[in-house]
PDB file of N, CA and C in Angstrom:
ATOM      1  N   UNK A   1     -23.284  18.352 -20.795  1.00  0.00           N
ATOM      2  CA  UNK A   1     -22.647  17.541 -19.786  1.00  0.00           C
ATOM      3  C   UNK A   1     -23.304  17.833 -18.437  1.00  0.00           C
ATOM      4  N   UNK A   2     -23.499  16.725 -17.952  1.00  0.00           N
ATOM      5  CA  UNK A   2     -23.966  17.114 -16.049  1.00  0.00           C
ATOM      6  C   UNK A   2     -22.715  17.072 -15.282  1.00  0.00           C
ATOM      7  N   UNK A   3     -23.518  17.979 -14.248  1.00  0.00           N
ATOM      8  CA  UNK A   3     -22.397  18.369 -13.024  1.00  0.00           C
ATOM      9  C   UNK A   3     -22.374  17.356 -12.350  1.00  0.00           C
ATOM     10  N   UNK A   4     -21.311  17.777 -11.221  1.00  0.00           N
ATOM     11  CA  UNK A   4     -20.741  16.588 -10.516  1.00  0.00           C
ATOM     12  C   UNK A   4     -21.568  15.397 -10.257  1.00  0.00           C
ATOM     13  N   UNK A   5     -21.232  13.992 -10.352  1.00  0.00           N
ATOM     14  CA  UNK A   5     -22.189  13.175  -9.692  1.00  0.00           C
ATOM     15  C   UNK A   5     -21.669  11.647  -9.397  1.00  0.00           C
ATOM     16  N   UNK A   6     -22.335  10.851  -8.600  1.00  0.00           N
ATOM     17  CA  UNK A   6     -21.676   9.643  -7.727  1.00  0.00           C
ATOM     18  C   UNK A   6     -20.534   8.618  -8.559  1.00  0.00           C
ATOM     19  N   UNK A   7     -20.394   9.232 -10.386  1.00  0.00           N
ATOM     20  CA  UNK A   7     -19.122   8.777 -10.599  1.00  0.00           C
ATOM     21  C   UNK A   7     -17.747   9.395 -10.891  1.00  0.00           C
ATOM     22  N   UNK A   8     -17.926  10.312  -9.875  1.00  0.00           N
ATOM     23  CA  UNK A   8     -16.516  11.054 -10.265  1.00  0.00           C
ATOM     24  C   UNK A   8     -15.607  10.406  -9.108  1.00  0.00           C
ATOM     25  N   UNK A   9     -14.299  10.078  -9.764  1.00  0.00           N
ATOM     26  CA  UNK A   9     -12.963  10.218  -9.696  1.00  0.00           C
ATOM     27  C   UNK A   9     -12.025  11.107  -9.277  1.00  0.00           C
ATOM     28  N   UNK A  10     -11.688  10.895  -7.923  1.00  0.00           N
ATOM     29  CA  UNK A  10     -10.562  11.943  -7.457  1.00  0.00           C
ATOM     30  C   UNK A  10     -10.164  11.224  -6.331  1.00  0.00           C
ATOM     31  N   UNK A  11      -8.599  12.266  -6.031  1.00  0.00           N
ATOM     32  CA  UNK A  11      -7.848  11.972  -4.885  1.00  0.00           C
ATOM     33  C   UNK A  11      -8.063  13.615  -3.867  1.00  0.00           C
ATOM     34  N   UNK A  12      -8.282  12.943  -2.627  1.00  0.00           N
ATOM     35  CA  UNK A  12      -8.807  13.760  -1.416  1.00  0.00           C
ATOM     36  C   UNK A  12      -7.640  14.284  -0.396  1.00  0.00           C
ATOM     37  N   UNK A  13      -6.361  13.542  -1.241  1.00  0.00           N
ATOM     38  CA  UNK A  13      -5.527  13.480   0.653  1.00  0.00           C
ATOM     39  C   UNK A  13      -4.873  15.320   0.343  1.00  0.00           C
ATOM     40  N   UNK A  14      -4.370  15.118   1.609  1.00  0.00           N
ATOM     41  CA  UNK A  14      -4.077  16.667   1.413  1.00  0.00           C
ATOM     42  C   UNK A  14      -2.109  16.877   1.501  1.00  0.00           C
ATOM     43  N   UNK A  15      -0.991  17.433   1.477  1.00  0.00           N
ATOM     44  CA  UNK A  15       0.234  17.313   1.392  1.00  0.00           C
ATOM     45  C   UNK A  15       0.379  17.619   2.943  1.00  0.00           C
ATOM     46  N   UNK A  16       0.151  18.042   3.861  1.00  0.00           N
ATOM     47  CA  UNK A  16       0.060  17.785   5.467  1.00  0.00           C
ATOM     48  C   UNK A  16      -0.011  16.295   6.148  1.00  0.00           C
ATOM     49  N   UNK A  17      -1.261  15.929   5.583  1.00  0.00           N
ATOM     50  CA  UNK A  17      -1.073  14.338   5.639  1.00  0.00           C
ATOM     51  C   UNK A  17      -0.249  13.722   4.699  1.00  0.00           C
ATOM     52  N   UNK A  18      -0.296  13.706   3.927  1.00  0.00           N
ATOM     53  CA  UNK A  18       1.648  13.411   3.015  1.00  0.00           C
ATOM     54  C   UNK A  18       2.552  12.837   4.160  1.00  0.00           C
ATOM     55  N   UNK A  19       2.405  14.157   4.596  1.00  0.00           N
ATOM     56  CA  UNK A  19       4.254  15.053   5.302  1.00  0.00           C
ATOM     57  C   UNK A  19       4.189  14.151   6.469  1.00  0.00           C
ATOM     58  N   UNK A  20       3.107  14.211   7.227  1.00  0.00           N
ATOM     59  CA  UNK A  20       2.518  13.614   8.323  1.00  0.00           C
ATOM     60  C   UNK A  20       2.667  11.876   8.505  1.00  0.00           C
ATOM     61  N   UNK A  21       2.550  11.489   6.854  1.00  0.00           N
ATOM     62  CA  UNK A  21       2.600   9.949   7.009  1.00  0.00           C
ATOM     63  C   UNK A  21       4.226   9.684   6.377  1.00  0.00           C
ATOM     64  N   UNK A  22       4.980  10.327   6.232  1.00  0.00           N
ATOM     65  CA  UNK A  22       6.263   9.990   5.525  1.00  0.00           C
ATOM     66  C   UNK A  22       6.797   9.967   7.061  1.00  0.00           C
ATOM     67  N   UNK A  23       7.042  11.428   7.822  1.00  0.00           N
ATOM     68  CA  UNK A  23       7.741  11.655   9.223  1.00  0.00           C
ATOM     69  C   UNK A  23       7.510  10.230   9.796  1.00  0.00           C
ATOM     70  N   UNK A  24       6.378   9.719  10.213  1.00  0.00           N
ATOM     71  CA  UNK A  24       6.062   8.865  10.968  1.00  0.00           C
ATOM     72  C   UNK A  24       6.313   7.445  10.374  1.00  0.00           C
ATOM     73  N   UNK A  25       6.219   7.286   9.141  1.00  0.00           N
ATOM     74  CA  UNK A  25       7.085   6.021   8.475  1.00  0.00           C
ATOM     75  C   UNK A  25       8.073   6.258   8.628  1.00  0.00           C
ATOM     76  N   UNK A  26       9.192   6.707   8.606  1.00  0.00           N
ATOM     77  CA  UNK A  26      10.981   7.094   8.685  1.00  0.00           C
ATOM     78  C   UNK A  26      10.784   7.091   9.942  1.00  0.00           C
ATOM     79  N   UNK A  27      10.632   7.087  10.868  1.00  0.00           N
ATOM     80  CA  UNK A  27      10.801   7.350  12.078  1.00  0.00           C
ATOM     81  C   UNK A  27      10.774   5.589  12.959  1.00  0.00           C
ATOM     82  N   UNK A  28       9.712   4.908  11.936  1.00  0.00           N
ATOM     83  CA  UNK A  28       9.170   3.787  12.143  1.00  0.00           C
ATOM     84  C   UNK A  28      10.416   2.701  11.915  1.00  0.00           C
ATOM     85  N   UNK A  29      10.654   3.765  10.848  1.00  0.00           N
ATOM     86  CA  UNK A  29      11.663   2.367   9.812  1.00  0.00           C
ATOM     87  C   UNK A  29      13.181   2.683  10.234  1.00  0.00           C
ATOM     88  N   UNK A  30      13.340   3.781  11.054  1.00  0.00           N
ATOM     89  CA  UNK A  30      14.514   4.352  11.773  1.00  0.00           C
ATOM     90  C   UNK A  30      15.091   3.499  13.395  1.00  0.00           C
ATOM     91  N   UNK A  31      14.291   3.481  13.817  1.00  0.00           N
ATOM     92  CA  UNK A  31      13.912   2.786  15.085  1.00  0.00           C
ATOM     93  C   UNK A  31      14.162   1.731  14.880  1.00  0.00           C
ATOM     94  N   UNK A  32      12.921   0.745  14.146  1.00  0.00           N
ATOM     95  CA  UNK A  32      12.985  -0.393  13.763  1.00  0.00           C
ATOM     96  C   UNK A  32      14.118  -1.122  12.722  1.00  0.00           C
ATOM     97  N   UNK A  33      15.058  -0.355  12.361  1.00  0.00           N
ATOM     98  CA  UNK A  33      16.321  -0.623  11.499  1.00  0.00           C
ATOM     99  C   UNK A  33      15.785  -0.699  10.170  1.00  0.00           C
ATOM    100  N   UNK A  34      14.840  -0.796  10.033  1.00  0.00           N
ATOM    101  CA  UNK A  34      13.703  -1.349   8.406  1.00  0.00           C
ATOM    102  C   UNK A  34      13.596  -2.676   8.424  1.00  0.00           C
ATOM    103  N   UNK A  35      13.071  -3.311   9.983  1.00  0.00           N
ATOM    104  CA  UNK A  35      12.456  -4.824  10.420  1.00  0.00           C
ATOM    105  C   UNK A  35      10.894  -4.353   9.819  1.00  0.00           C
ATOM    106  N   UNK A  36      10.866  -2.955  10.125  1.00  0.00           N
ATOM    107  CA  UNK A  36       8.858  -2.513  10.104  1.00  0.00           C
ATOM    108  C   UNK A  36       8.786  -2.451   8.327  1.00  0.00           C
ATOM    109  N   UNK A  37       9.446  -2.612   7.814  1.00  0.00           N
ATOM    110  CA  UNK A  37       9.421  -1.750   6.731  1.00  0.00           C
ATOM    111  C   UNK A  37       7.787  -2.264   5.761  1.00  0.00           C
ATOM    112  N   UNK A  38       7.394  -3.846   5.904  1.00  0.00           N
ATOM    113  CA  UNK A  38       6.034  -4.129   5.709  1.00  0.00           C
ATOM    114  C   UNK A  38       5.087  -3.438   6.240  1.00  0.00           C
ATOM    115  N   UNK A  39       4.927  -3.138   7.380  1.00  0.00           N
ATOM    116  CA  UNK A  39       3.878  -2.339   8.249  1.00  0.00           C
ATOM    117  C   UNK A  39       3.842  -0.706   7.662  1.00  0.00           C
ATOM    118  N   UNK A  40       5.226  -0.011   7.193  1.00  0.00           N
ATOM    119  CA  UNK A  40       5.321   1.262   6.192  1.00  0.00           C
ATOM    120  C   UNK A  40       4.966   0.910   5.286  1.00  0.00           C
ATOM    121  N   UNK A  41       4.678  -0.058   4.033  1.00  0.00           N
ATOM    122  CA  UNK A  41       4.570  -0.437   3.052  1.00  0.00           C
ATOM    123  C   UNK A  41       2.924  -0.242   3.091  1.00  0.00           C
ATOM    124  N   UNK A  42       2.232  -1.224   4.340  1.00  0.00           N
ATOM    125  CA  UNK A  42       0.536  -0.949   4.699  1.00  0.00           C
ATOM    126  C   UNK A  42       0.027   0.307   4.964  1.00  0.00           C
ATOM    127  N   UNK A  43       0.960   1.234   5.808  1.00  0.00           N
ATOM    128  CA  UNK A  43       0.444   2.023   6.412  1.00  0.00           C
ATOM    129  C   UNK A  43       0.435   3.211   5.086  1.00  0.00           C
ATOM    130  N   UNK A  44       1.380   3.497   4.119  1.00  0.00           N
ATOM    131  CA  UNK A  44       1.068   4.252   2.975  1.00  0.00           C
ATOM    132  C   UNK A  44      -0.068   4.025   2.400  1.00  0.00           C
ATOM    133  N   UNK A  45      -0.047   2.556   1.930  1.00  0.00           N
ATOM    134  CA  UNK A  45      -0.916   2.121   0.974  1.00  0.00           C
ATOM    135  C   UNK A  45      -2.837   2.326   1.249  1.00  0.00           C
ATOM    136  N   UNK A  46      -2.777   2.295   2.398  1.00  0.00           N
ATOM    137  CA  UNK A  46      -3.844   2.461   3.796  1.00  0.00           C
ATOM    138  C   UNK A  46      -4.155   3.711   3.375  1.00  0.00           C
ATOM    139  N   UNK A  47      -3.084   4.813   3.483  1.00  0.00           N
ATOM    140  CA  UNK A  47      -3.062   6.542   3.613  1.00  0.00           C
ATOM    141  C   UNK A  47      -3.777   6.533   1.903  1.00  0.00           C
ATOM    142  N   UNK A  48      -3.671   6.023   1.125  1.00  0.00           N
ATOM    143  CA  UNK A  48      -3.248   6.364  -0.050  1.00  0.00           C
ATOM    144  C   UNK A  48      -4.868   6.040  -0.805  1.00  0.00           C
ATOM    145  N   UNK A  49      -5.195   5.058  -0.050  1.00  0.00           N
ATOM    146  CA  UNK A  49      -6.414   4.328  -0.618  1.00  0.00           C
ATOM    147  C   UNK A  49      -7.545   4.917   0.296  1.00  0.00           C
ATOM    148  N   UNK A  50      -7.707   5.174   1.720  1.00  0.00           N
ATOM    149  CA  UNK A  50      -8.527   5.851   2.437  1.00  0.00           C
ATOM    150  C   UNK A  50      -9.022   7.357   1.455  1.00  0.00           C
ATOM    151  N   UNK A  51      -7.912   7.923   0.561  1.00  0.00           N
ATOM    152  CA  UNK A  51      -8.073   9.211   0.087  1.00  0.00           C
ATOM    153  C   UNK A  51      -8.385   9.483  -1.569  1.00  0.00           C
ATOM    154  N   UNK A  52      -9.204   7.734  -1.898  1.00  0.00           N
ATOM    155  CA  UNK A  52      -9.008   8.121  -3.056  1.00  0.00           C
ATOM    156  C   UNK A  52     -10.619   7.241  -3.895  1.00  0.00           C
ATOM    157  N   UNK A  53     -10.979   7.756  -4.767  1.00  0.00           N
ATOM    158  CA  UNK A  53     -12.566   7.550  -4.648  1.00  0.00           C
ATOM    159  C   UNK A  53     -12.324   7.445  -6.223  1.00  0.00           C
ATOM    160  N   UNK A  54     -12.676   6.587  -6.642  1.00  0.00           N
ATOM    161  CA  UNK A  54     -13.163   5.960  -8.267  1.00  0.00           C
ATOM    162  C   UNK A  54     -14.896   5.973  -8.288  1.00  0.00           C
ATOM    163  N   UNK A  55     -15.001   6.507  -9.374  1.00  0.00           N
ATOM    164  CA  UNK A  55     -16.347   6.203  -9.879  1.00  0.00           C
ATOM    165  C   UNK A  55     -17.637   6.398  -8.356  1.00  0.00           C
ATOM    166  N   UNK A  56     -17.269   7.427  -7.594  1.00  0.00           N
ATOM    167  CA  UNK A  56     -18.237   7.684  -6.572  1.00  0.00           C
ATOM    168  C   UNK A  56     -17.969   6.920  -5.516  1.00  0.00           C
ATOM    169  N   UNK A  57     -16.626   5.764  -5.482  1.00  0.00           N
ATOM    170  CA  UNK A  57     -16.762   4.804  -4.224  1.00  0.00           C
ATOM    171  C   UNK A  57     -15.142   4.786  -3.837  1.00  0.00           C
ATOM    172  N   UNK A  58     -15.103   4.810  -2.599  1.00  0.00           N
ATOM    173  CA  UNK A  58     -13.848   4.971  -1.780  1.00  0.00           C
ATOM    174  C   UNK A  58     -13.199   4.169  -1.709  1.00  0.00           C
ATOM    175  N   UNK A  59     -12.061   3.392  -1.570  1.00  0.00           N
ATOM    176  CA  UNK A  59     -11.164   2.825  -2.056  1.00  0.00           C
ATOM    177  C   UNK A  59     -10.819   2.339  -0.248  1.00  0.00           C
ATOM    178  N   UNK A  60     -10.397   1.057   0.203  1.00  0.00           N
ATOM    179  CA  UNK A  60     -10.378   0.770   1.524  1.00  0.00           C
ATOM    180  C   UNK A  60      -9.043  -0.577   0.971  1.00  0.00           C
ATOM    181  N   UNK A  61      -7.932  -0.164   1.959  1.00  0.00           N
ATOM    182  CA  UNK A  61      -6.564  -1.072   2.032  1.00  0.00           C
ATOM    183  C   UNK A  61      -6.702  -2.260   3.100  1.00  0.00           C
ATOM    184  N   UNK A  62      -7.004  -3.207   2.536  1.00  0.00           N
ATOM    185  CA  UNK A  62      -6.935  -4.187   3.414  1.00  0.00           C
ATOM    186  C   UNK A  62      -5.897  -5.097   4.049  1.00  0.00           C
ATOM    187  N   UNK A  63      -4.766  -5.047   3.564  1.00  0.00           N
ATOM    188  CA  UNK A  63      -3.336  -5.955   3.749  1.00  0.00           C
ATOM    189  C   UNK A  63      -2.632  -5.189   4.992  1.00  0.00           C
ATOM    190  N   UNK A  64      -2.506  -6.369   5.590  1.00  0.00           N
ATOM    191  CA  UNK A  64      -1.509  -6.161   6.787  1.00  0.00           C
ATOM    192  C   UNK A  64       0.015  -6.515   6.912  1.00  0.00           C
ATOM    193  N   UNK A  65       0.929  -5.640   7.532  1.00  0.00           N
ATOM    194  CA  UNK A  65       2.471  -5.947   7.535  1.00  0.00           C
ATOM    195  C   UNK A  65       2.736  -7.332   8.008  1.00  0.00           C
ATOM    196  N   UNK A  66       2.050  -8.070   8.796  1.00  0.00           N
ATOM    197  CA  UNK A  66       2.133  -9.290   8.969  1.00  0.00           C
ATOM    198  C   UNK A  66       2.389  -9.863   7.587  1.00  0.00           C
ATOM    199  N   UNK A  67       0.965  -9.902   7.172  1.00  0.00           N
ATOM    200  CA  UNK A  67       0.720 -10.978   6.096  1.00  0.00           C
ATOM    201  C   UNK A  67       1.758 -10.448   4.657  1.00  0.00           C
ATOM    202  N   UNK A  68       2.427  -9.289   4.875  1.00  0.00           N
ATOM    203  CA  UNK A  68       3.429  -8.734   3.734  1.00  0.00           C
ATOM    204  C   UNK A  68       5.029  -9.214   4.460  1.00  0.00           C
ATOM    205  N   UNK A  69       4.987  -9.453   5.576  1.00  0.00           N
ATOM    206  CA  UNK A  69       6.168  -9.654   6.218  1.00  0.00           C
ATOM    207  C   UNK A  69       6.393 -11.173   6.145  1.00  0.00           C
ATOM    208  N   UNK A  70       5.174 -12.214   6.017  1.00  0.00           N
ATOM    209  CA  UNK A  70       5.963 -13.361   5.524  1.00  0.00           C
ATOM    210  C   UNK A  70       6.261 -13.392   4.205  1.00  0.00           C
ATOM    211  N   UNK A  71       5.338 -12.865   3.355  1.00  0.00           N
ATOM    212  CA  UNK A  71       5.282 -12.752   1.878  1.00  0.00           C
ATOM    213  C   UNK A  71       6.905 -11.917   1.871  1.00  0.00           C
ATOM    214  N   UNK A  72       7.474 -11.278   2.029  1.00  0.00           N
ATOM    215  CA  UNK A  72       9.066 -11.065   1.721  1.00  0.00           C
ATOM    216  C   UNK A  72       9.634 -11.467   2.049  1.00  0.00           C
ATOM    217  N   UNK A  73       9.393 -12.163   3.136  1.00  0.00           N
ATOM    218  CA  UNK A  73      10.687 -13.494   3.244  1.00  0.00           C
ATOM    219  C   UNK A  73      10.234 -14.952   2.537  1.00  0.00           C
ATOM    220  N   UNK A  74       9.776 -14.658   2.118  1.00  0.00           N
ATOM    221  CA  UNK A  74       9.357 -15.756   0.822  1.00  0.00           C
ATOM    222  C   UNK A  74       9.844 -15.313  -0.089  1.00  0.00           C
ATOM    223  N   UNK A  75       9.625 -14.250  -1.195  1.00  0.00           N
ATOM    224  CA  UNK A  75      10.153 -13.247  -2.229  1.00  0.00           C
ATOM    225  C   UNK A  75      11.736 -13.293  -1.711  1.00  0.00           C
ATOM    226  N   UNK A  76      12.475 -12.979  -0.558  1.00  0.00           N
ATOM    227  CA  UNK A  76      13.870 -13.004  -0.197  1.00  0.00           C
ATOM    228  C   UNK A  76      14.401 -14.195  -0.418  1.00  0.00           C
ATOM    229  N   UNK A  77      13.914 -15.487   0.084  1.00  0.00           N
ATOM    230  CA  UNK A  77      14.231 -17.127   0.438  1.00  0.00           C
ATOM    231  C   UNK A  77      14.594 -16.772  -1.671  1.00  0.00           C
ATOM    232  N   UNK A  78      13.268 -16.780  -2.177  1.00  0.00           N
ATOM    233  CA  UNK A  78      13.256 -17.351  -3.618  1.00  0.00           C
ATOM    234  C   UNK A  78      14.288 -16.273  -4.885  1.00  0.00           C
ATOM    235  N   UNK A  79      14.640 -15.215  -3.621  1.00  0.00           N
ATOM    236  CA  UNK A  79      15.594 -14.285  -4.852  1.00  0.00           C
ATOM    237  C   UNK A  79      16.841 -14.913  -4.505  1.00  0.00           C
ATOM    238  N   UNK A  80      17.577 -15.269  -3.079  1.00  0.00           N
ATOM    239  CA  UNK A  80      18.486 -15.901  -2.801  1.00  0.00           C
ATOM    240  C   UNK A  80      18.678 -17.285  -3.758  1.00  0.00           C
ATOM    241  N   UNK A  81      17.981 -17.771  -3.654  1.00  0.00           N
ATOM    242  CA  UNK A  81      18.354 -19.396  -4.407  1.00  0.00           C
ATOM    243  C   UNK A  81      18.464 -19.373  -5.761  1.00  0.00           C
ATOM    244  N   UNK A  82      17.730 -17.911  -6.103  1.00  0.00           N
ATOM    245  CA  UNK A  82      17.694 -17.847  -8.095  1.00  0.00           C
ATOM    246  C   UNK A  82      19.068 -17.165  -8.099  1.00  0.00           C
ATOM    247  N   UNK A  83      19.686 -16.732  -6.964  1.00  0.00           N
ATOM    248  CA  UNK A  83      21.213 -15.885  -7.202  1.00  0.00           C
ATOM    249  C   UNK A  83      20.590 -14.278  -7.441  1.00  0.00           C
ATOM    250  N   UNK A  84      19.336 -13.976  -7.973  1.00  0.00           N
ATOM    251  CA  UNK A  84      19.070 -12.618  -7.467  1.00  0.00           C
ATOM    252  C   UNK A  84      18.260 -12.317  -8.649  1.00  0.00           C
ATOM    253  N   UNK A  85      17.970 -13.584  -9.403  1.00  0.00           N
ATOM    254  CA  UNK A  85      16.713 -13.446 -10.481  1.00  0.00           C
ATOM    255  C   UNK A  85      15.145 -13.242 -10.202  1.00  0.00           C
ATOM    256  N   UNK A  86      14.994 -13.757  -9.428  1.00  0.00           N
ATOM    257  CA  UNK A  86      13.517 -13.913  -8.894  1.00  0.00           C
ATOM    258  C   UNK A  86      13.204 -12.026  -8.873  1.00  0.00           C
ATOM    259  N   UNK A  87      14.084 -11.276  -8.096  1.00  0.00           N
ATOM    260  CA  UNK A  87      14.185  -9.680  -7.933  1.00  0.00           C
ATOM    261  C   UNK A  87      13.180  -9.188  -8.593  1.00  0.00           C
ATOM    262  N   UNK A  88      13.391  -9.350 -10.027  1.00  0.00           N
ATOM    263  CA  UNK A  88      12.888  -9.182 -10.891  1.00  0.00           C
ATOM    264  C   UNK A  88      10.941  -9.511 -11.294  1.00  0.00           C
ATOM    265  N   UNK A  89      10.925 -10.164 -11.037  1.00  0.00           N
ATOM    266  CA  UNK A  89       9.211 -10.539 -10.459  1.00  0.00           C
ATOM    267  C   UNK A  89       8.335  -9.942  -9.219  1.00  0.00           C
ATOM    268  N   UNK A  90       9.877  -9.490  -7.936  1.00  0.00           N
ATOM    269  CA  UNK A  90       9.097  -8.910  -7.261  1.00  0.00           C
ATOM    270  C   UNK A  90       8.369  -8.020  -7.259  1.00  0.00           C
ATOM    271  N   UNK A  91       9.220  -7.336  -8.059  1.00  0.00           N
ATOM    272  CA  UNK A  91       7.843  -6.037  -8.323  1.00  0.00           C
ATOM    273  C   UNK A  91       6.402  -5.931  -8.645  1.00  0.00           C
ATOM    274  N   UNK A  92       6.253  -6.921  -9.488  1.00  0.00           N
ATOM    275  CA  UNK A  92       5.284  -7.738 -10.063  1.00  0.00           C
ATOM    276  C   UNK A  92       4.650  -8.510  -8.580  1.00  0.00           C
ATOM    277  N   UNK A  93       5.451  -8.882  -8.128  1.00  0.00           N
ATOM    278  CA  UNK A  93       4.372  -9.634  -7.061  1.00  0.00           C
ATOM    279  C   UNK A  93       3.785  -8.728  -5.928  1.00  0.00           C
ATOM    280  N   UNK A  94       4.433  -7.594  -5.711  1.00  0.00           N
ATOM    281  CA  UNK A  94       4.309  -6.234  -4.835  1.00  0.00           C
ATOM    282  C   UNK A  94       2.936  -5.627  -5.159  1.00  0.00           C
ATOM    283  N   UNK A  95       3.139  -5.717  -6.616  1.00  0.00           N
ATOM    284  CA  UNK A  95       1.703  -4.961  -7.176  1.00  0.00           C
ATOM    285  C   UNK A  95       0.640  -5.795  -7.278  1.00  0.00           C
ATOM    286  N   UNK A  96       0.921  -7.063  -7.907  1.00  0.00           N
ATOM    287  CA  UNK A  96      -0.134  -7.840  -7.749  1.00  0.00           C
ATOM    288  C   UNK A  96      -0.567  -8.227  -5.959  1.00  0.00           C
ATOM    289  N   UNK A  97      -0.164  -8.171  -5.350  1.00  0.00           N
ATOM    290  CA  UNK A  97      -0.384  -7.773  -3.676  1.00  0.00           C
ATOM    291  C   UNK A  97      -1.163  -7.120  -3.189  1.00  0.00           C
ATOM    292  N   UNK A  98      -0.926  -6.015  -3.349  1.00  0.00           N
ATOM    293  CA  UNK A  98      -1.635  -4.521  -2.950  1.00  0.00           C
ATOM    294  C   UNK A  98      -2.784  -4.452  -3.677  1.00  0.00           C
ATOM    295  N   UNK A  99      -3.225  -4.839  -5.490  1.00  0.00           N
ATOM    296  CA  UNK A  99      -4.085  -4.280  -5.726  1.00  0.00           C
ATOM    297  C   UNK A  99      -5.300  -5.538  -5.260  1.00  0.00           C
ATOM    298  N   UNK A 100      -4.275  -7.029  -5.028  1.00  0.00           N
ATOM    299  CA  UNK A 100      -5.530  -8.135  -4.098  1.00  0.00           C
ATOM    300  C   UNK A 100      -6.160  -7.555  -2.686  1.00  0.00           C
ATOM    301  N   UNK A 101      -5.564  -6.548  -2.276  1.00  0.00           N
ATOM    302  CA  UNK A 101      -5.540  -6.087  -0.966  1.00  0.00           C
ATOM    303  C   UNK A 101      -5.965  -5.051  -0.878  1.00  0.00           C
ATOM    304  N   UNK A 102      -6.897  -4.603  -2.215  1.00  0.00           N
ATOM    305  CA  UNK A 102      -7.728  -3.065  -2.130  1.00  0.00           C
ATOM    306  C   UNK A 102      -8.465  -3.360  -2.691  1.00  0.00           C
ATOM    307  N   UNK A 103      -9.959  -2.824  -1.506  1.00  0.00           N
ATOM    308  CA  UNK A 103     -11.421  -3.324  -2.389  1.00  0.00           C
ATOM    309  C   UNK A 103     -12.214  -1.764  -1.836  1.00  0.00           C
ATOM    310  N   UNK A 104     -12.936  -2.031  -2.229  1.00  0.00           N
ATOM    311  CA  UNK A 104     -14.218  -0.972  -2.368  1.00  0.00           C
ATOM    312  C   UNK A 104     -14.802  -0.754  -0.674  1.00  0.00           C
ATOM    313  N   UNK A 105     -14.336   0.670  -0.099  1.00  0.00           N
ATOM    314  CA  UNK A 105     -15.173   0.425   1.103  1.00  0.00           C
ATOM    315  C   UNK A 105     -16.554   0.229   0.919  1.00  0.00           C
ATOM    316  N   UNK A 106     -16.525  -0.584   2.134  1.00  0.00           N
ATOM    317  CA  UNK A 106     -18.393  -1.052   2.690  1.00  0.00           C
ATOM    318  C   UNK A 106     -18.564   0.201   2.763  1.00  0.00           C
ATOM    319  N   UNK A 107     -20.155   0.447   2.708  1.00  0.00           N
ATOM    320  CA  UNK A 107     -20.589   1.410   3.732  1.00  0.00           C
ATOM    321  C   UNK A 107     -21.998   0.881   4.324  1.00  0.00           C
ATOM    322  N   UNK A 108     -22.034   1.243   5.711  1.00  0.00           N
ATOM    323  CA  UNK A 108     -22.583   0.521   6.247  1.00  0.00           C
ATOM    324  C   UNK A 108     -24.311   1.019   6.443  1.00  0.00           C
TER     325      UNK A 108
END
């Protein structure tokens, strides 16, 4: 077997930055009543993907709380009118979201 090389697989973040990005989401979503709670949703996903490298290449979060903040009140509008069926897909649409919204950093 060869040693390490440009396709290894791992996560980089450290439990400081963890701690560091939870405080500052709760704090976000404390303030903001959980109006921010899309922008916590980016800003993990951001933390999460900046620290994590497939096959030799770094992982870069592209989705913004904007563009997740109309997308749940769309997902909300369409769970309301199903009486609270739709719920059930969201999850599904959460994930299918995030992983449209994570690509391969450039490097420049």
């Amino acid at each position: 077997m060869t040693s390490l090389n440009k396709r290894e697989s791992y996560f980089d973040g450290s439990l400081l930055g963890l701690v560091g990005i939870n405080i500052i989401t709760v704090l976000l979503a404390v303030i903001t009543i959980g109006i921010a709670y899309p922008w916590i949703i980016c800003i993990k996903l951001r933390w999460v993907a900046s620290h994590t490298v497939i096959e030799g290449k770094r992982l870069a979060f592209i989705g913004t709380g904007l563009d997740l903040f109309w997308t749940w009140l769309v997902w909300l509008l369409l769970t309301l009118v199903t009486f609270g069926i739709y719920a059930f897909w969201v999850v599904i649409k959460m994930k299918q979201w995030e992983v449209k919204n994570t690509v391969f950093e450039e490097i420049e």
